[in-house]
C-alpha atoms as a PDB file:
ATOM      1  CA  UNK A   1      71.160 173.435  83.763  1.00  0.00           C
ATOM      2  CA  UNK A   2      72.926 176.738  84.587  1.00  0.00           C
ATOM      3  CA  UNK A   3      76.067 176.057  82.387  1.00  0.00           C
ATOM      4  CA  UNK A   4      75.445 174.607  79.429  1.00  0.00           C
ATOM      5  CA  UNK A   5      77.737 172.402  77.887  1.00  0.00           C
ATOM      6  CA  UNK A   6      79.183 171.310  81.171  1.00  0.00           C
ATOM      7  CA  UNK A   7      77.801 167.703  82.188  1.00  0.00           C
ATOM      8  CA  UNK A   8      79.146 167.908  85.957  1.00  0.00           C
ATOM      9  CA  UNK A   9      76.704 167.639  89.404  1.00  0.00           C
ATOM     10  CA  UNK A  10      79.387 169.875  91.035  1.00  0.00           C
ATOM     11  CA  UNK A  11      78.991 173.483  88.747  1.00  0.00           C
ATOM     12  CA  UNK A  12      76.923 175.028  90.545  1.00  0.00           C
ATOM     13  CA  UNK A  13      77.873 173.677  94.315  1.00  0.00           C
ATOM     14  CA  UNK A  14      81.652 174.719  92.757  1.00  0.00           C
ATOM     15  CA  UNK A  15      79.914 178.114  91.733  1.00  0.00           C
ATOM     16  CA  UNK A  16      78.432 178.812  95.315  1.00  0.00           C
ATOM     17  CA  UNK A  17      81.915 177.803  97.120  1.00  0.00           C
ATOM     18  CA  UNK A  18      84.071 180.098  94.744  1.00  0.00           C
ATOM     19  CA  UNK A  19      81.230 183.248  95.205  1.00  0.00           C
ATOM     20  CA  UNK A  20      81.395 182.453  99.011  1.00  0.00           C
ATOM     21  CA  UNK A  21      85.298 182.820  98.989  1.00  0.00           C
ATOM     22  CA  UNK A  22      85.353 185.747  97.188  1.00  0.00           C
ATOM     23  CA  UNK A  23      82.790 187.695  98.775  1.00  0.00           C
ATOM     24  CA  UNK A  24      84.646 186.674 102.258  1.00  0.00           C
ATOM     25  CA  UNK A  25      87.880 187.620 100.714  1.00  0.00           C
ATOM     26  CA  UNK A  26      86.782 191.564 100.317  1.00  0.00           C
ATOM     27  CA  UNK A  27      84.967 192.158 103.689  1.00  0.00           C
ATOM     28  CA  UNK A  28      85.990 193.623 106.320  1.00  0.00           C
ATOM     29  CA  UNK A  29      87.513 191.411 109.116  1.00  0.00           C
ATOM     30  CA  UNK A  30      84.651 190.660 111.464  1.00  0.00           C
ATOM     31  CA  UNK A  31      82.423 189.158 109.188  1.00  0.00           C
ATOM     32  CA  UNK A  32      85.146 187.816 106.813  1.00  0.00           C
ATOM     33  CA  UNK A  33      86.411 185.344 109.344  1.00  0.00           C
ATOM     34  CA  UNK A  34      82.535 183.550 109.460  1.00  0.00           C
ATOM     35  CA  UNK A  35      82.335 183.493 105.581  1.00  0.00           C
ATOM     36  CA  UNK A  36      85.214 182.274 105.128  1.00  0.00           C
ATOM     37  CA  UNK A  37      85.074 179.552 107.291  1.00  0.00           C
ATOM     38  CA  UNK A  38      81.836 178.351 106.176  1.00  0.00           C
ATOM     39  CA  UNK A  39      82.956 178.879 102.460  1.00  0.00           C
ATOM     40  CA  UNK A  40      86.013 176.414 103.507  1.00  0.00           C
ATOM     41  CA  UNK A  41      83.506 173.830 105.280  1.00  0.00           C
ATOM     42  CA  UNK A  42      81.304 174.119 102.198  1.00  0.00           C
ATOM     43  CA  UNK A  43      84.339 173.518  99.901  1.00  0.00           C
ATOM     44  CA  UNK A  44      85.610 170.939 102.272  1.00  0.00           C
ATOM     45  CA  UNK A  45      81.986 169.426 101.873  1.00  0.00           C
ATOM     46  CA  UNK A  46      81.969 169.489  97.724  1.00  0.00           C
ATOM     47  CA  UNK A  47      85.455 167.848  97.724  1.00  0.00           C
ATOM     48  CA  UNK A  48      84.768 164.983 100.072  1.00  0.00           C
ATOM     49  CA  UNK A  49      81.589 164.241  97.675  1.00  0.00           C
ATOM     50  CA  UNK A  50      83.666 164.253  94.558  1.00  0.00           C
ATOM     51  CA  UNK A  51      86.161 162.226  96.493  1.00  0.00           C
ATOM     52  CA  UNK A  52      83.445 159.792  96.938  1.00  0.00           C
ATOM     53  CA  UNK A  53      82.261 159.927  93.854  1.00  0.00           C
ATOM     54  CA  UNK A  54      85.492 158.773  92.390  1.00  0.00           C
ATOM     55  CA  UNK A  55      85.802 155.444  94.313  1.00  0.00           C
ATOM     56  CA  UNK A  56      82.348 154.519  93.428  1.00  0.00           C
ATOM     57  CA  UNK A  57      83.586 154.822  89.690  1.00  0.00           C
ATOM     58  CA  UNK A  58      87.056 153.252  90.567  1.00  0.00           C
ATOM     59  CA  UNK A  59      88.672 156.390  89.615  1.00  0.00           C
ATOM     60  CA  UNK A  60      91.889 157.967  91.378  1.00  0.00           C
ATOM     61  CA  UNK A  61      90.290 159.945  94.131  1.00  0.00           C
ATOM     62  CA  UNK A  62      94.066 161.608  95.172  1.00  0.00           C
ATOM     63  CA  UNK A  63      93.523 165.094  93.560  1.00  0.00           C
ATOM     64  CA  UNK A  64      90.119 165.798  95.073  1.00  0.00           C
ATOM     65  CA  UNK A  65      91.013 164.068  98.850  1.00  0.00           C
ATOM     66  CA  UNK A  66      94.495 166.068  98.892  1.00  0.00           C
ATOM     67  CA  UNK A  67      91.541 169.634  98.324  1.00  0.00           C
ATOM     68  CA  UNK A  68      89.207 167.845 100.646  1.00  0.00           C
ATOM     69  CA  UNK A  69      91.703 167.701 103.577  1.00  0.00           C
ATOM     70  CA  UNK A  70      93.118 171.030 102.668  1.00  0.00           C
ATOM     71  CA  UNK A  71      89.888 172.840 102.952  1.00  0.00           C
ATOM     72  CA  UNK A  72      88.745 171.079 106.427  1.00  0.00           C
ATOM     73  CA  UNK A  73      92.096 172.076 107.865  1.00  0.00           C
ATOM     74  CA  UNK A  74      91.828 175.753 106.361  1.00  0.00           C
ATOM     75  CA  UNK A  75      88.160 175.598 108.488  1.00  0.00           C
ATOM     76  CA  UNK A  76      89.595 173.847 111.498  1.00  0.00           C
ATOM     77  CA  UNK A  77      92.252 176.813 111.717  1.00  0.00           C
ATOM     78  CA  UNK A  78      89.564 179.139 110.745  1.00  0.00           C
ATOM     79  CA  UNK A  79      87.679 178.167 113.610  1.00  0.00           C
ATOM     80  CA  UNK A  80      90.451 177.845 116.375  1.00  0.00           C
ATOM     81  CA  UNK A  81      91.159 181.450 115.287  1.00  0.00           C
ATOM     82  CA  UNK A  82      88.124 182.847 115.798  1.00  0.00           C
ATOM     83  CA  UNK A  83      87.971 181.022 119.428  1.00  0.00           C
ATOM     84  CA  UNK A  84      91.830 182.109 120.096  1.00  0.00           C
ATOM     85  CA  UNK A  85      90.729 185.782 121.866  1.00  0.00           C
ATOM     86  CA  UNK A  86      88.405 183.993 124.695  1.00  0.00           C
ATOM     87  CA  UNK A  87      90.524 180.820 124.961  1.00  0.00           C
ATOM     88  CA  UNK A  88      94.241 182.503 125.674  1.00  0.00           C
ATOM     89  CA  UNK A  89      93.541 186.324 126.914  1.00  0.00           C
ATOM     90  CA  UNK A  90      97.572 186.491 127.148  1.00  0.00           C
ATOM     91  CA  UNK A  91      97.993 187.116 123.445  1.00  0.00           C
ATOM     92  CA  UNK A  92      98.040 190.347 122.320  1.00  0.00           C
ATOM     93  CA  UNK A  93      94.756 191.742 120.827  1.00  0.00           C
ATOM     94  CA  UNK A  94      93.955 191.853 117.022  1.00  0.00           C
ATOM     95  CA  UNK A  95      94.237 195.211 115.478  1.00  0.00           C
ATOM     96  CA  UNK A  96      90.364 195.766 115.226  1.00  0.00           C
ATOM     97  CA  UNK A  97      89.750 194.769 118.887  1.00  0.00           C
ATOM     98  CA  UNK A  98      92.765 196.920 120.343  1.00  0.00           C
ATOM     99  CA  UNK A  99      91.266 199.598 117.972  1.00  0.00           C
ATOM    100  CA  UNK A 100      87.517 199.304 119.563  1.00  0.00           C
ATOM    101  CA  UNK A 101      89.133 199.127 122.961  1.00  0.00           C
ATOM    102  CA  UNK A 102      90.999 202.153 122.560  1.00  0.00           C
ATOM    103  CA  UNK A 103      87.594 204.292 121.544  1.00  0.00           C
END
């Protein structure tokens, strides 16, 4: 196992979500917005497993469904974001377009 000491199925999948995140957090804009959503959708993906995972072992499954919703609305928005330009060309341009535009 990667971590030792750590008896869980969900380390490293937890691992890869977190390193996913983060690396979307510190790029630039264009390619942030398609890591982050599939960081979100992965994390959304990992939660809905543990939630399962806890009603097989008739545990309380509230904690991890409240994160699993959470993260596949965060990708749902994500998405409709990223569609938002070609859907509704009324809206004002984002910065980086209206600065590619202007060049």
């Amino acid at each position: 196992m990667l971590v030792r000491g750590v008896d869980s199925a969900f380390v490293v999948p937890d691992a890869l979500v977190g390193a996913a995140l983060a690396i979307g957090a510190v790029l630039p804009a264009g390619p942030a917005g398609r890591v982050l959503t599939s960081g979100s959708g992965a994390a959304a993906g990992v939660f809905s497993v543990a939630t399962a995972e806890h009603v097989v072992h008739d545990e309380s499954a509230v904690g991890s469904l409240v994160f699993a919703l959470i993260c596949a609305a965060m990708t749902g928005l994500l998405v409709r974001r990223a569609e938002l330009p070609s859907r509704c060309p009324s809206l004002p341009p984002r910065a980086a377009e209206s600065r590619a535009q202007a060049e």
